[in-house]
C-alpha atoms as a PDB file:
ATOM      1  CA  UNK A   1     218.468-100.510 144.286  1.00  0.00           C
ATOM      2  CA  UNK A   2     214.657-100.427 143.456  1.00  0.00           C
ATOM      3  CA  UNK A   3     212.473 -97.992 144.675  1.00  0.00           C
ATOM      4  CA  UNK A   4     208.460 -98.255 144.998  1.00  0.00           C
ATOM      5  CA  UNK A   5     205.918 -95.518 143.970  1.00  0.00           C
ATOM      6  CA  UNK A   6     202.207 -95.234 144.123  1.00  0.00           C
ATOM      7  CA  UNK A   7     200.546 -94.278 140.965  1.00  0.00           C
ATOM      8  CA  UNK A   8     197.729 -93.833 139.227  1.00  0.00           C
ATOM      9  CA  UNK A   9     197.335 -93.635 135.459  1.00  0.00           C
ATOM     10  CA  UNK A  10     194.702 -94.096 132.432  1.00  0.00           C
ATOM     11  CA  UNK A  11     194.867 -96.093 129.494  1.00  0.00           C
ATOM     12  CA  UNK A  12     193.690 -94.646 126.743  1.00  0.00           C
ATOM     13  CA  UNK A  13     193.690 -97.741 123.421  1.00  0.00           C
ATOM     14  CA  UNK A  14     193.032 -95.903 120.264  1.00  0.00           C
ATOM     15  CA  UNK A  15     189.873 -95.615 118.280  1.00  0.00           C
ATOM     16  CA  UNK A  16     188.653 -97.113 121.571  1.00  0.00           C
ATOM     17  CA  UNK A  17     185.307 -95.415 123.380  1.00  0.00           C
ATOM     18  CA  UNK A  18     186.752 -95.812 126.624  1.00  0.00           C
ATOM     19  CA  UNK A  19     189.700 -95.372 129.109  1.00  0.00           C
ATOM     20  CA  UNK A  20     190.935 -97.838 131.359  1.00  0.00           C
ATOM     21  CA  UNK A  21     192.046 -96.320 135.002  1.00  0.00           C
ATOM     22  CA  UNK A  22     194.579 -98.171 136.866  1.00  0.00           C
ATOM     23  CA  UNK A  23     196.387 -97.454 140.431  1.00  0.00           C
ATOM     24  CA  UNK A  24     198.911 -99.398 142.403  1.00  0.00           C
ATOM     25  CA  UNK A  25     202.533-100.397 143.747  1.00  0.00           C
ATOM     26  CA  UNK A  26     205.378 -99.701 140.953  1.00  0.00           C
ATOM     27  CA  UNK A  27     208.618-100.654 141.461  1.00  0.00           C
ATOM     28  CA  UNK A  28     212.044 -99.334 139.490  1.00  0.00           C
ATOM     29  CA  UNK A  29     215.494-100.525 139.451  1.00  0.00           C
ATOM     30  CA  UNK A  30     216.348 -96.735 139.624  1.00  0.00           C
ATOM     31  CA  UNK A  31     218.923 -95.220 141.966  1.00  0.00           C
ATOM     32  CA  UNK A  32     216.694 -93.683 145.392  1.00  0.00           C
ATOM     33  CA  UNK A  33     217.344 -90.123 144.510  1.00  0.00           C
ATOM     34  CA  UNK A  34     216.294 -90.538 140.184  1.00  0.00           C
ATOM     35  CA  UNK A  35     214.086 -87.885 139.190  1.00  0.00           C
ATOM     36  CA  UNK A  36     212.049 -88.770 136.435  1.00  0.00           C
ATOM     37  CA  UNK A  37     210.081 -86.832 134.027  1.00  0.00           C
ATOM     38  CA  UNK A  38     206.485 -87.477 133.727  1.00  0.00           C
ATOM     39  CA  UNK A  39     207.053 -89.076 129.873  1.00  0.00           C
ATOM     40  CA  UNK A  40     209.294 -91.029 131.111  1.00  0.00           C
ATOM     41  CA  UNK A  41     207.437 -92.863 133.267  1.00  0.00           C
ATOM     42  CA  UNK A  42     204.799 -92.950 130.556  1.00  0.00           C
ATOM     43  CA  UNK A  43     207.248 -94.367 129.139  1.00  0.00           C
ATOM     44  CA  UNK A  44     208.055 -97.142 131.119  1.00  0.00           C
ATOM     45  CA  UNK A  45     204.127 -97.876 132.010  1.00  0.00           C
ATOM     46  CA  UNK A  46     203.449 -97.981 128.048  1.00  0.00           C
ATOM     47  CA  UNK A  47     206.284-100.804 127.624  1.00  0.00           C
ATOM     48  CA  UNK A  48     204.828-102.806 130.645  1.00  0.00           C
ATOM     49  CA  UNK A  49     201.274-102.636 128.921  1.00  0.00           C
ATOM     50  CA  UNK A  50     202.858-103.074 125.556  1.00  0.00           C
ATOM     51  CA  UNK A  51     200.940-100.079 124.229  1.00  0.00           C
ATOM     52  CA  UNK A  52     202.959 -96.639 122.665  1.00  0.00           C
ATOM     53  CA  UNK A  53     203.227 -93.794 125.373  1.00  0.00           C
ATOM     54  CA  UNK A  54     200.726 -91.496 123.856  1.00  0.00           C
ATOM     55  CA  UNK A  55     198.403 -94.004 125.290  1.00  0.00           C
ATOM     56  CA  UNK A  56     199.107 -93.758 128.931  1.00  0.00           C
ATOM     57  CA  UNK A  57     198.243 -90.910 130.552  1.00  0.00           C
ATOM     58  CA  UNK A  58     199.764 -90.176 134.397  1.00  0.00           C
ATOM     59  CA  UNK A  59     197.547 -88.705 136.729  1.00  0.00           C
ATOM     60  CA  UNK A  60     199.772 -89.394 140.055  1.00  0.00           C
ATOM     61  CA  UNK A  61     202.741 -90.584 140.858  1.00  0.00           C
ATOM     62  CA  UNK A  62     204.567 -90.154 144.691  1.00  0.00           C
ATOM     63  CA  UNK A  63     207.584 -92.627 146.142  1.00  0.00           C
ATOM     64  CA  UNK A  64     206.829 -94.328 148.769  1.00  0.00           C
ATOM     65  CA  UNK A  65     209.006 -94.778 152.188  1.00  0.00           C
END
């Protein structure tokens, strides 16, 4: 089952002068009641930008209903 959460991270490419902020609609094919730690949804963000997790940093993240 897939489960949708608001969030709200920045992207932070280095060697690069600036951060790129980004908030939306993401959806997991996670069980409802999966509690994830806040690396691993850096995690998961990073390999949807195709960038390493030290480059994504989360600044929100709630499920949505």
């Amino acid at each position: 089952m897939q489960a949708k959460y608001y969030t709200q991270f920045v992207l932070k490419a280095a060697g690069a002068p600036a951060t790129d902020e980004y908030s939306g609609v993401v959806e997991l094919s996670q069980p409802a009641d999966t509690v994830l730690d806040p690396r691993e949804i850096e995690a998961i963000l990073a390999r949807n930008f195709r960038v390493e997790a030290s480059e994504v940093e989360l600044l929100n993240w709630s499920r949505l209903h």
